[in-house]
PDB file of N, CA and C in Angstrom:
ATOM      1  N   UNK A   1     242.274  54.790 111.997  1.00  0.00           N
ATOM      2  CA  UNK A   1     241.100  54.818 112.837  1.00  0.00           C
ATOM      3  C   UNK A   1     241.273  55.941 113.853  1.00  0.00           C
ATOM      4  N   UNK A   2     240.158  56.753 113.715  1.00  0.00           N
ATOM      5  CA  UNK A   2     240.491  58.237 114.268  1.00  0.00           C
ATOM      6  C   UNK A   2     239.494  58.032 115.982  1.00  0.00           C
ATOM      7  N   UNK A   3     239.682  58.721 117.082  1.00  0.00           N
ATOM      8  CA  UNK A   3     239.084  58.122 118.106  1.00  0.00           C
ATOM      9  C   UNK A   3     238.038  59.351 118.076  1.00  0.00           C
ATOM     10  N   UNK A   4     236.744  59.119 118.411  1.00  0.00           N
ATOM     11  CA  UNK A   4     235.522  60.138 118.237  1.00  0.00           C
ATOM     12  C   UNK A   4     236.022  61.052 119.499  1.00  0.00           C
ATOM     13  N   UNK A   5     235.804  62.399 119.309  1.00  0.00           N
ATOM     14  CA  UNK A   5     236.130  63.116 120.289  1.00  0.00           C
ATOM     15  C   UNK A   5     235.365  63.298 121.306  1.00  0.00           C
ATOM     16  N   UNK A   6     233.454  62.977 121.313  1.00  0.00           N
ATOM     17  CA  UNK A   6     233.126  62.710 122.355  1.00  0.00           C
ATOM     18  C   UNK A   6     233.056  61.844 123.796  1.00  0.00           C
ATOM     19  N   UNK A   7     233.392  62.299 124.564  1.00  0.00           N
ATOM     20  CA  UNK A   7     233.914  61.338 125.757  1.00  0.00           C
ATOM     21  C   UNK A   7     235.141  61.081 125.917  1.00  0.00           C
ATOM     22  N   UNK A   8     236.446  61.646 124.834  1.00  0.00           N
ATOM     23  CA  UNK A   8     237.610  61.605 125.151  1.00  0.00           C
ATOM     24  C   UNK A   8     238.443  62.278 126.225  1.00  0.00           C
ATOM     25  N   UNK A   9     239.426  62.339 126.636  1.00  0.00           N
ATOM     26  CA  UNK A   9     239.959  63.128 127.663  1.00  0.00           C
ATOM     27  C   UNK A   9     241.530  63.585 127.711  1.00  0.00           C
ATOM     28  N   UNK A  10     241.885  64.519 127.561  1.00  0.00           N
ATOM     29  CA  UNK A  10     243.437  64.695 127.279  1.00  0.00           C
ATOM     30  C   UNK A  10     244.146  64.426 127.817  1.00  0.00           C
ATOM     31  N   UNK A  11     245.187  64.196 128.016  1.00  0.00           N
ATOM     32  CA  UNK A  11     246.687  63.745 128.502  1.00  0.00           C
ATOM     33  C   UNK A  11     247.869  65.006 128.067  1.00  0.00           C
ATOM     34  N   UNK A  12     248.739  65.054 128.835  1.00  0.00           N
ATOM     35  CA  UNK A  12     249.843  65.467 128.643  1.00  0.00           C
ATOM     36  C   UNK A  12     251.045  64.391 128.719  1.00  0.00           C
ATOM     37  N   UNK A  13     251.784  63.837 128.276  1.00  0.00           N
ATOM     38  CA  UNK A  13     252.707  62.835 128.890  1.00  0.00           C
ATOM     39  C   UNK A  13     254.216  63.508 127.903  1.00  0.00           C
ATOM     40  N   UNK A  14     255.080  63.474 128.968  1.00  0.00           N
ATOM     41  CA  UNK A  14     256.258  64.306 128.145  1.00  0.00           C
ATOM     42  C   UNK A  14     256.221  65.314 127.392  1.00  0.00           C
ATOM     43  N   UNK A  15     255.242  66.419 127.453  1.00  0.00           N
ATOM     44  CA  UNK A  15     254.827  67.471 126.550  1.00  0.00           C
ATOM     45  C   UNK A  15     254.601  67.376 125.519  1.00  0.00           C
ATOM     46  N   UNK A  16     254.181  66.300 125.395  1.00  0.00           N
ATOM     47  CA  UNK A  16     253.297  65.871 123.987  1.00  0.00           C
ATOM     48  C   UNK A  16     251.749  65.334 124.399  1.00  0.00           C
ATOM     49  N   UNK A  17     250.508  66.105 123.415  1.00  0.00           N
ATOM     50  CA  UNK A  17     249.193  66.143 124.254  1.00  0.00           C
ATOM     51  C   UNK A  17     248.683  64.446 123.390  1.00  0.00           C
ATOM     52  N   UNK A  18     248.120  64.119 123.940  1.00  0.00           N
ATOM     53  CA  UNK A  18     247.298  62.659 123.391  1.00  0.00           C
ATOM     54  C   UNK A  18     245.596  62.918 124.048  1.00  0.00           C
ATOM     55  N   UNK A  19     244.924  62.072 123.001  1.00  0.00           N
ATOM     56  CA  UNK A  19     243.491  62.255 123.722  1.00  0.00           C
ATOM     57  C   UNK A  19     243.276  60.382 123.791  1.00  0.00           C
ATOM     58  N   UNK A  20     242.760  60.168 124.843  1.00  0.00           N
ATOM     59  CA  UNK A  20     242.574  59.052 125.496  1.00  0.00           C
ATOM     60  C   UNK A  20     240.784  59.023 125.561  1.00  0.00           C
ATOM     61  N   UNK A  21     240.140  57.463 125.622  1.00  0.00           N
ATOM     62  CA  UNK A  21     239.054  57.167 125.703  1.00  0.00           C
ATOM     63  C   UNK A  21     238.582  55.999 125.905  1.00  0.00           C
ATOM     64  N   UNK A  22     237.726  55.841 127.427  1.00  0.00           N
ATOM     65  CA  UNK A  22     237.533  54.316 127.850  1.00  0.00           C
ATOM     66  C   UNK A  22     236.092  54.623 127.279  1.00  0.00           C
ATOM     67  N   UNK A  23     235.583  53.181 127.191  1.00  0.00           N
ATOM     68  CA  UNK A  23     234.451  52.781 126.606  1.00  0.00           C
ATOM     69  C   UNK A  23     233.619  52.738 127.507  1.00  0.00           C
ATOM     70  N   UNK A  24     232.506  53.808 127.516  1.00  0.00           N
ATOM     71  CA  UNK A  24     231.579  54.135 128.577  1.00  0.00           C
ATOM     72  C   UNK A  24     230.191  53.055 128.920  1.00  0.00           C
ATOM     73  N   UNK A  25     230.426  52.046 128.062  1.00  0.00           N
ATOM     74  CA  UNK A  25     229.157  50.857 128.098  1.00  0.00           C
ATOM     75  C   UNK A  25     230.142  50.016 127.718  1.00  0.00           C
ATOM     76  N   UNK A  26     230.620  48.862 128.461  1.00  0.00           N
ATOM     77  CA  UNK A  26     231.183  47.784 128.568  1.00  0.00           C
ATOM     78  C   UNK A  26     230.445  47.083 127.441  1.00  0.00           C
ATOM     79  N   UNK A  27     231.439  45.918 126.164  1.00  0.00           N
ATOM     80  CA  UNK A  27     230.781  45.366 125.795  1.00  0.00           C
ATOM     81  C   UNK A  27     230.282  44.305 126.233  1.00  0.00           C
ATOM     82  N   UNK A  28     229.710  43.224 125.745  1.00  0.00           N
ATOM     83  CA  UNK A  28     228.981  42.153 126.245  1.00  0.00           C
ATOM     84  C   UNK A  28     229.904  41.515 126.710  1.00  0.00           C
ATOM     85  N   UNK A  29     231.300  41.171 126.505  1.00  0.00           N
ATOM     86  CA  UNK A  29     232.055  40.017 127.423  1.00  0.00           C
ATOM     87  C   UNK A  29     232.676  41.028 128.590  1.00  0.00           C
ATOM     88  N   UNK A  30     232.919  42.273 128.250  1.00  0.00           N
ATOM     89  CA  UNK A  30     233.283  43.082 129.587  1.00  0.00           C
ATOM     90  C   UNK A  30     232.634  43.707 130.597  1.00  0.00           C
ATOM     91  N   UNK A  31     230.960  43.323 130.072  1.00  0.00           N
ATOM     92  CA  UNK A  31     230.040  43.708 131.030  1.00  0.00           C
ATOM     93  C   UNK A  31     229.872  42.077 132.056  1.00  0.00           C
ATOM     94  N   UNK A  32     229.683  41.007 131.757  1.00  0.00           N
ATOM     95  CA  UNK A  32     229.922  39.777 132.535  1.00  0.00           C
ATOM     96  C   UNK A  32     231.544  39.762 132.763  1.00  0.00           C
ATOM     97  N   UNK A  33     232.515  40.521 132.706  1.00  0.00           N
ATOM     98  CA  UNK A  33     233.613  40.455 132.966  1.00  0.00           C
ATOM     99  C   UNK A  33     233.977  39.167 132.866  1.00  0.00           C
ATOM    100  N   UNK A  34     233.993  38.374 131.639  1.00  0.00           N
ATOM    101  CA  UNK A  34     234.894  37.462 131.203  1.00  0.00           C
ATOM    102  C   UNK A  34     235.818  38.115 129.985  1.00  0.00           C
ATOM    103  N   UNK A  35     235.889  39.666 130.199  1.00  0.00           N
ATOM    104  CA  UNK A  35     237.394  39.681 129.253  1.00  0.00           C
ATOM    105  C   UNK A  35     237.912  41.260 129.891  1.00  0.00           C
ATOM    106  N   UNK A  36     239.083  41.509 129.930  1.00  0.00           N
ATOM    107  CA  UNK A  36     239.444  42.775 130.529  1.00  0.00           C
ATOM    108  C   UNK A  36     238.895  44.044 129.790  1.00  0.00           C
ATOM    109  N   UNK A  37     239.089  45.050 131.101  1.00  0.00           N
ATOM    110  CA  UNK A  37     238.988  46.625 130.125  1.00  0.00           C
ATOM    111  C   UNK A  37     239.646  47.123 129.277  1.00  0.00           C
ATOM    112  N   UNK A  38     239.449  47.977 127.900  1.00  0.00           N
ATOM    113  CA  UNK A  38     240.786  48.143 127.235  1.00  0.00           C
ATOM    114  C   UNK A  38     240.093  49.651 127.151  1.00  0.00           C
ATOM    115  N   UNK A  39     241.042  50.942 126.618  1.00  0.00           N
ATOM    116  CA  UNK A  39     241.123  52.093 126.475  1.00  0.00           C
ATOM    117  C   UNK A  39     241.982  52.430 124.785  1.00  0.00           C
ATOM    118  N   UNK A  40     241.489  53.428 124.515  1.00  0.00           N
ATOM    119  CA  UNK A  40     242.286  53.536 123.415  1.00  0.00           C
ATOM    120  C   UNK A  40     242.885  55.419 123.402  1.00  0.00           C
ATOM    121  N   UNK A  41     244.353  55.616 122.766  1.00  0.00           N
ATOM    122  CA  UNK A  41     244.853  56.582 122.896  1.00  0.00           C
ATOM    123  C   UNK A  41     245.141  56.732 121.164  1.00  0.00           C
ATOM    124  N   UNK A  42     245.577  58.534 121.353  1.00  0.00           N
ATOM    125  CA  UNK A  42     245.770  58.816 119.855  1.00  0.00           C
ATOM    126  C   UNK A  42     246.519  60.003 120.295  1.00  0.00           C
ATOM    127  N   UNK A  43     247.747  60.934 119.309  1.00  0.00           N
ATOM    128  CA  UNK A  43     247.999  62.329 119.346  1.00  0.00           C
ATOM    129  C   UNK A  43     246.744  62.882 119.249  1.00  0.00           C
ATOM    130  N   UNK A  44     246.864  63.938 120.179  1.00  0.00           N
ATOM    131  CA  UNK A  44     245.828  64.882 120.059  1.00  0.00           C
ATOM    132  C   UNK A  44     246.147  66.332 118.717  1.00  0.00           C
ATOM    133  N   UNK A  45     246.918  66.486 118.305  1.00  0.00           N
ATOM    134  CA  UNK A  45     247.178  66.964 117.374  1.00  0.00           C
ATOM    135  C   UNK A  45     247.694  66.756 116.103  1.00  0.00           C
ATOM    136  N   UNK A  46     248.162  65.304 115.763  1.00  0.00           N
ATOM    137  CA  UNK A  46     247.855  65.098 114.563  1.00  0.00           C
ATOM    138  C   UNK A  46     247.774  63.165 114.791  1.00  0.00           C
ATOM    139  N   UNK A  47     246.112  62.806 114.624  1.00  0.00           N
ATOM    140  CA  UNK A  47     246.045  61.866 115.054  1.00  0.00           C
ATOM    141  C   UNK A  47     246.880  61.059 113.871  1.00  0.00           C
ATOM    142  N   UNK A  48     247.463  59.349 114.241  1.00  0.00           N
ATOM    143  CA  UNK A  48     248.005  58.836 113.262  1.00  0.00           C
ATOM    144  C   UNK A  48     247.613  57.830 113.691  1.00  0.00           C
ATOM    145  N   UNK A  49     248.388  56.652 114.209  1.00  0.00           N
ATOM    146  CA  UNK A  49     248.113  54.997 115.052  1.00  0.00           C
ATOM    147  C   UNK A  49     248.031  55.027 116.151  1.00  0.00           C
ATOM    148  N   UNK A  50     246.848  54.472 116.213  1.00  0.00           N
ATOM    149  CA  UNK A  50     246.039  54.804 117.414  1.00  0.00           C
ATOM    150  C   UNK A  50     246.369  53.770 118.752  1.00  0.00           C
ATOM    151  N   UNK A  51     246.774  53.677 120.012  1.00  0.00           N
ATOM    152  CA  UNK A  51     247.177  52.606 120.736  1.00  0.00           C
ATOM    153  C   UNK A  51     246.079  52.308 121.696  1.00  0.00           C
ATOM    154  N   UNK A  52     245.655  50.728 121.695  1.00  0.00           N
ATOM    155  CA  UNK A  52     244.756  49.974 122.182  1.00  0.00           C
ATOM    156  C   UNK A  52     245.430  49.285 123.220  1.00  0.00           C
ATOM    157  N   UNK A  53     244.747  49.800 124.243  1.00  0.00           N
ATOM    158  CA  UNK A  53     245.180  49.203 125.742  1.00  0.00           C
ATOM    159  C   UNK A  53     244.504  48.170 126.275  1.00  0.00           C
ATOM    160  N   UNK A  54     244.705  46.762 126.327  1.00  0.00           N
ATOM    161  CA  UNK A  54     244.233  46.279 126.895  1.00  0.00           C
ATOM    162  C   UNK A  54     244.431  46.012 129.044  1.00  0.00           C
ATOM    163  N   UNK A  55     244.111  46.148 129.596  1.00  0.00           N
ATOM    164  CA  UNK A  55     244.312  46.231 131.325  1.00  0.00           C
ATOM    165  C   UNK A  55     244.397  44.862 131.727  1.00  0.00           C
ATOM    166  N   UNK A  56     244.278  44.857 133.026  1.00  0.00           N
ATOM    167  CA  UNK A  56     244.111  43.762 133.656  1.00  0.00           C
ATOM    168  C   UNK A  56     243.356  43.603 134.672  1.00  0.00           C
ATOM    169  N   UNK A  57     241.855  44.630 134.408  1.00  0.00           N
ATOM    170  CA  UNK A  57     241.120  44.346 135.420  1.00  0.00           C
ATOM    171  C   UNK A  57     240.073  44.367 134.768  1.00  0.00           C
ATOM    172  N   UNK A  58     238.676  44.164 135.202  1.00  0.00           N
ATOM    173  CA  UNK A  58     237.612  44.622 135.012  1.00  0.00           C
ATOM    174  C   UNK A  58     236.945  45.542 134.616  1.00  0.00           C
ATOM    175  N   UNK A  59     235.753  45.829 133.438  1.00  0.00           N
ATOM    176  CA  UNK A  59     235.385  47.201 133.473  1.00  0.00           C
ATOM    177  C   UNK A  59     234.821  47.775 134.319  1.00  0.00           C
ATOM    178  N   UNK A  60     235.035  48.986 134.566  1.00  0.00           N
ATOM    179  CA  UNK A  60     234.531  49.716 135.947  1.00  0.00           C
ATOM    180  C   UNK A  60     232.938  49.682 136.207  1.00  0.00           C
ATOM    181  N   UNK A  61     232.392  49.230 134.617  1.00  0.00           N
ATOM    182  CA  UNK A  61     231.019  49.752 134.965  1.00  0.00           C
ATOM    183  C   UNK A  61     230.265  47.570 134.634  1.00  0.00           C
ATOM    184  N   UNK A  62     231.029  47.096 134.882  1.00  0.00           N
ATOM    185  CA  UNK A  62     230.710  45.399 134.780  1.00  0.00           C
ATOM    186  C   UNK A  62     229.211  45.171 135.368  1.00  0.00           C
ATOM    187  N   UNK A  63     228.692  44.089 134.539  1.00  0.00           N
ATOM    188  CA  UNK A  63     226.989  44.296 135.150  1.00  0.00           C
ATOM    189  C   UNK A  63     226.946  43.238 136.533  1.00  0.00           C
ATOM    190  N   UNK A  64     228.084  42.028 136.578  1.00  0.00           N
ATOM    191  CA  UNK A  64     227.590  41.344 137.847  1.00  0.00           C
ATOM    192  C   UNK A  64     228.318  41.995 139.128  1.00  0.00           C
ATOM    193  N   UNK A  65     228.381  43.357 139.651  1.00  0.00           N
ATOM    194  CA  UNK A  65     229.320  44.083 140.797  1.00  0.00           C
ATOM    195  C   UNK A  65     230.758  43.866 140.491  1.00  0.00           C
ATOM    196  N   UNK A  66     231.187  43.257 139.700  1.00  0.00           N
ATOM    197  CA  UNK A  66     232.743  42.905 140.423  1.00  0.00           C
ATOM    198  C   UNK A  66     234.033  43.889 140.295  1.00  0.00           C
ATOM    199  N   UNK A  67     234.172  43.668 141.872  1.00  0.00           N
ATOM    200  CA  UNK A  67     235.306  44.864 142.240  1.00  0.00           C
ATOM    201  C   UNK A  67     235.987  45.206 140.676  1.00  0.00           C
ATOM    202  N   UNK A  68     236.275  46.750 140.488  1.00  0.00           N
ATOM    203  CA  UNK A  68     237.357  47.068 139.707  1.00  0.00           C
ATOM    204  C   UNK A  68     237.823  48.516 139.687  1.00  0.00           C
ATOM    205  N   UNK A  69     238.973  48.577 139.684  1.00  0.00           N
ATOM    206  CA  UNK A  69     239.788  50.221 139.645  1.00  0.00           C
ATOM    207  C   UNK A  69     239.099  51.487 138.756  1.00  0.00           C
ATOM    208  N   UNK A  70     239.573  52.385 138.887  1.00  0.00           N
ATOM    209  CA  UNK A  70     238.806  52.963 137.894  1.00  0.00           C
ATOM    210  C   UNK A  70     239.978  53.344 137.021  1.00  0.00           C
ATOM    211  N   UNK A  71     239.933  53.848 135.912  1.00  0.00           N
ATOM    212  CA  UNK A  71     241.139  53.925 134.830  1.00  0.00           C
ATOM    213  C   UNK A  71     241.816  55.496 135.185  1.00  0.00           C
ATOM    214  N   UNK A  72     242.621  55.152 136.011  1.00  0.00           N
ATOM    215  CA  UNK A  72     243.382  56.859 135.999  1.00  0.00           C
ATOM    216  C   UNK A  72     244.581  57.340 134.829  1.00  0.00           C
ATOM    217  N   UNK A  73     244.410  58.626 134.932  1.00  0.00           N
ATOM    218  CA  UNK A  73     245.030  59.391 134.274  1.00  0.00           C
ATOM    219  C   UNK A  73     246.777  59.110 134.533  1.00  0.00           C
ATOM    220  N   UNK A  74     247.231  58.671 135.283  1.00  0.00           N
ATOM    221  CA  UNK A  74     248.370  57.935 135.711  1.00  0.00           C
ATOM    222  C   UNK A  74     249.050  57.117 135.018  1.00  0.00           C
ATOM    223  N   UNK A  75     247.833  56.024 135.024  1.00  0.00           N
ATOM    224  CA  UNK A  75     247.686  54.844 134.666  1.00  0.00           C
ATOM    225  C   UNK A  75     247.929  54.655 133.356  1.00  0.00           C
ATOM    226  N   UNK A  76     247.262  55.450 132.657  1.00  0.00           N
ATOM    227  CA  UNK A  76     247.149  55.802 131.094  1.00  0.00           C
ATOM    228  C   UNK A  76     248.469  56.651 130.795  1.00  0.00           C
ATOM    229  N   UNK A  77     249.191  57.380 131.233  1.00  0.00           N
ATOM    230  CA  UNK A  77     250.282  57.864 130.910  1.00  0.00           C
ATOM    231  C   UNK A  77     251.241  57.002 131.331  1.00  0.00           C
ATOM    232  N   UNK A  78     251.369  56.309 132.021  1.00  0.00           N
ATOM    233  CA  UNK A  78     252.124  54.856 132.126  1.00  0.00           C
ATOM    234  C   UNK A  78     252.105  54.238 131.087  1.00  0.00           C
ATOM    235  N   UNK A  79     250.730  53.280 130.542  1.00  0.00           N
ATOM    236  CA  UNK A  79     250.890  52.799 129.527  1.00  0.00           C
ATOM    237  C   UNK A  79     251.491  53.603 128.071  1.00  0.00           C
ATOM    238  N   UNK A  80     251.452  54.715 127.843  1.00  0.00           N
ATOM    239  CA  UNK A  80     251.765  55.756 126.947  1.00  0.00           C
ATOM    240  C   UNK A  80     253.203  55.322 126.896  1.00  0.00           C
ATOM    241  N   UNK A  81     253.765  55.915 127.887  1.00  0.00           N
ATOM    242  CA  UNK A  81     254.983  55.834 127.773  1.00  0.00           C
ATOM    243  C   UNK A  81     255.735  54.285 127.577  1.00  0.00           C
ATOM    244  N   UNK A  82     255.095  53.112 127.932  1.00  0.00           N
ATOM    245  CA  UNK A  82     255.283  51.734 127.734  1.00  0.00           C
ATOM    246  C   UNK A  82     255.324  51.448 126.590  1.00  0.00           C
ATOM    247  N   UNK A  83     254.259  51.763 125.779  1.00  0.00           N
ATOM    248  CA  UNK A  83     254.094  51.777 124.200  1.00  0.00           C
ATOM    249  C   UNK A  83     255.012  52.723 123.505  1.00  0.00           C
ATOM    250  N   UNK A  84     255.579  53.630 123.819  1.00  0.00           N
ATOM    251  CA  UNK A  84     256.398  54.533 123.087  1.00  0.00           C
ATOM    252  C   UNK A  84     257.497  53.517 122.864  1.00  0.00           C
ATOM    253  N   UNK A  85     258.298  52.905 124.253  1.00  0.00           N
ATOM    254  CA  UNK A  85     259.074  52.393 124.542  1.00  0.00           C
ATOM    255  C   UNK A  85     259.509  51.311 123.653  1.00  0.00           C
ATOM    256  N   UNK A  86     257.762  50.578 123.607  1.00  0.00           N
ATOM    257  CA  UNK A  86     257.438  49.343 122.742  1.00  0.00           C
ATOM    258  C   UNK A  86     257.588  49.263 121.143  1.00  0.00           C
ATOM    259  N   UNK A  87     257.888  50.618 120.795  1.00  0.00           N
ATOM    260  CA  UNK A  87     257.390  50.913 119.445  1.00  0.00           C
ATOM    261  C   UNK A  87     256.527  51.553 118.769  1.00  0.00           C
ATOM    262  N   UNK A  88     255.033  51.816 119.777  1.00  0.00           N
ATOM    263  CA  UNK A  88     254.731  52.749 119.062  1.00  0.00           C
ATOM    264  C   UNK A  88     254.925  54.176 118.674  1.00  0.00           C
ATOM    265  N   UNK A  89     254.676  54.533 117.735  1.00  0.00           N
ATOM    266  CA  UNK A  89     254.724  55.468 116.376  1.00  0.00           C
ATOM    267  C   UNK A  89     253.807  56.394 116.114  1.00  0.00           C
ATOM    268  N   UNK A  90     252.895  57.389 117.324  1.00  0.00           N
ATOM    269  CA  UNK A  90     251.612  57.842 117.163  1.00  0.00           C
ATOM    270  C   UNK A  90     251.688  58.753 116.174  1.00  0.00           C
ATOM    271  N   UNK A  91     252.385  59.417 115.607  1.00  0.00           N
ATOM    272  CA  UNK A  91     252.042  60.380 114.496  1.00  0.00           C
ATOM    273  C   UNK A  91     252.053  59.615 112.976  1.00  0.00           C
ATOM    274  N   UNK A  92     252.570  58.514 113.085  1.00  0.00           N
ATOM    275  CA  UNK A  92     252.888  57.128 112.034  1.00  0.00           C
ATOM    276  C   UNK A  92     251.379  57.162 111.683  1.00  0.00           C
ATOM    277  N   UNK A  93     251.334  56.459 110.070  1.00  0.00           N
ATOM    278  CA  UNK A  93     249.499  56.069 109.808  1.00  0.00           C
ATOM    279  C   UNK A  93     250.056  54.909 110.082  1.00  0.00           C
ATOM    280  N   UNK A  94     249.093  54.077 110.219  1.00  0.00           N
ATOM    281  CA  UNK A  94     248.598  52.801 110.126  1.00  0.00           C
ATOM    282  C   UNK A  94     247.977  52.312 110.858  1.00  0.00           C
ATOM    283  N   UNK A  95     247.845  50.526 110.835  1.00  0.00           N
ATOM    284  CA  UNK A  95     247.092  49.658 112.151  1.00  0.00           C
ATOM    285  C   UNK A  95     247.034  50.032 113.343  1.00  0.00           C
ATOM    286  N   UNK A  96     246.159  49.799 114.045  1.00  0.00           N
ATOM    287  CA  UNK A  96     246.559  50.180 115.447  1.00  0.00           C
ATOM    288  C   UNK A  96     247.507  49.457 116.042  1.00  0.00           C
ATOM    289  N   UNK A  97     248.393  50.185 117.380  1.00  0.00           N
ATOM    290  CA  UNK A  97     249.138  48.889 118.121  1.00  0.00           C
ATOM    291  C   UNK A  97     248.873  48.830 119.189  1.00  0.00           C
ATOM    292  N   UNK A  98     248.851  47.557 119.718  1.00  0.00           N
ATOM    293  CA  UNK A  98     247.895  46.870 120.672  1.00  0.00           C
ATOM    294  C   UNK A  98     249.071  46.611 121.657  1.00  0.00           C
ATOM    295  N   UNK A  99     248.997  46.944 122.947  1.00  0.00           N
ATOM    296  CA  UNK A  99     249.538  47.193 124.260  1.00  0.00           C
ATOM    297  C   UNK A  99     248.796  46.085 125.022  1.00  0.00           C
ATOM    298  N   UNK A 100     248.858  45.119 125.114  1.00  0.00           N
ATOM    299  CA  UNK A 100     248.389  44.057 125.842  1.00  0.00           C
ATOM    300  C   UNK A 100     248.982  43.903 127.341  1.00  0.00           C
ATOM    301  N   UNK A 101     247.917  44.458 128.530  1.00  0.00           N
ATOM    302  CA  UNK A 101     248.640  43.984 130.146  1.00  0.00           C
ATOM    303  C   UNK A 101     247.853  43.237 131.187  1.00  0.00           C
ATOM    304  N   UNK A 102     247.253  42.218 130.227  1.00  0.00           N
ATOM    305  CA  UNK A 102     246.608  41.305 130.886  1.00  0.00           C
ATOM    306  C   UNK A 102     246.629  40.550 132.232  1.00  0.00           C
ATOM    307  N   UNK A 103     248.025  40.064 132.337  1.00  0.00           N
ATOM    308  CA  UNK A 103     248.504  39.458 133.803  1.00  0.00           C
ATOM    309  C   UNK A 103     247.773  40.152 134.744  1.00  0.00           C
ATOM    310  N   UNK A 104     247.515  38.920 135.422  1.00  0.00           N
ATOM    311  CA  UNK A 104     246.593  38.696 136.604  1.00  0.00           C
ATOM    312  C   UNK A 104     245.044  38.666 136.690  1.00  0.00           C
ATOM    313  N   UNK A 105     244.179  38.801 135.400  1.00  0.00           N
ATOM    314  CA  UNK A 105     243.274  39.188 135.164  1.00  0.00           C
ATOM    315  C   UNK A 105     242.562  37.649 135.103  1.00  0.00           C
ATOM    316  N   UNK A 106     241.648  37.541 135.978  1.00  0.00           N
ATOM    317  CA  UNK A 106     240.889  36.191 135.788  1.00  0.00           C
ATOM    318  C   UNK A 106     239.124  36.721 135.520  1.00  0.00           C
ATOM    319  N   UNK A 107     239.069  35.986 134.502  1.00  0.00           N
ATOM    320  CA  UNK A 107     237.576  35.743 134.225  1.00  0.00           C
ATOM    321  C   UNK A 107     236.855  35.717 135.579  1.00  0.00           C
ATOM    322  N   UNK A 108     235.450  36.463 135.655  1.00  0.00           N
ATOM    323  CA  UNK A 108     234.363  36.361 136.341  1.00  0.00           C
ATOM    324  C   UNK A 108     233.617  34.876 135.904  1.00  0.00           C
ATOM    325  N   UNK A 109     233.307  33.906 136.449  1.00  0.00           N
ATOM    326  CA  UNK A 109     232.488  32.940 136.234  1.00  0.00           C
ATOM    327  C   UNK A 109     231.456  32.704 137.199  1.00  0.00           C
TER     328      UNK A 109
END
């Protein structure tokens, strides 16, 4: 699963380039923020398994106001390097691998 290049944004992390991409329309459970934001990353030069970030906050653009961070470039090279750590394999084909950092994240009700 290759990530569409519109709306993506590059990274450098350890001199290796990745293209990164948050989801610019929250879906339906992340727009009522009953489920966290997630982002997804790929090599930017030879895409392979793609890593799915799940956060632990809110999407930035949530339809009932509720406070949330915005996804920095930091942030995302943090998780990068977490997932490397973890196992992932970005020039590898296959499934995606899923980076789950849910803690602390409570449902909007």
């Amino acid at each position: 699963m290759a990530l569409v290049r519109k709306g993506s944004r590059r990274i450098v992390v350890d001199g290796t380039a990745y293209r990164w991409r948050l989801r610019g329309r929250p879906t339906y459970f992340q727009g009522l923020a009953w489920s966290p934001c997630t982002f997804a990353v790929e090599r930017a030069d030879t895409p392979g398994t793609t890593l799915l970030v799940t956060t632990n906050q809110p999407h930035p653009s949530n339809w009932i106001g509720r406070e949330a961070e915005p996804v920095l470039p930091s942030g995302v090279a943090a998780a990068i390097r977490l997932a490397l750590r973890g196992g992932w394999t970005p020039a590898a084909l296959g499934s995606a691998f899923h980076l789950d950092q849910p803690a602390g994240f409570t449902p909007g009700f």
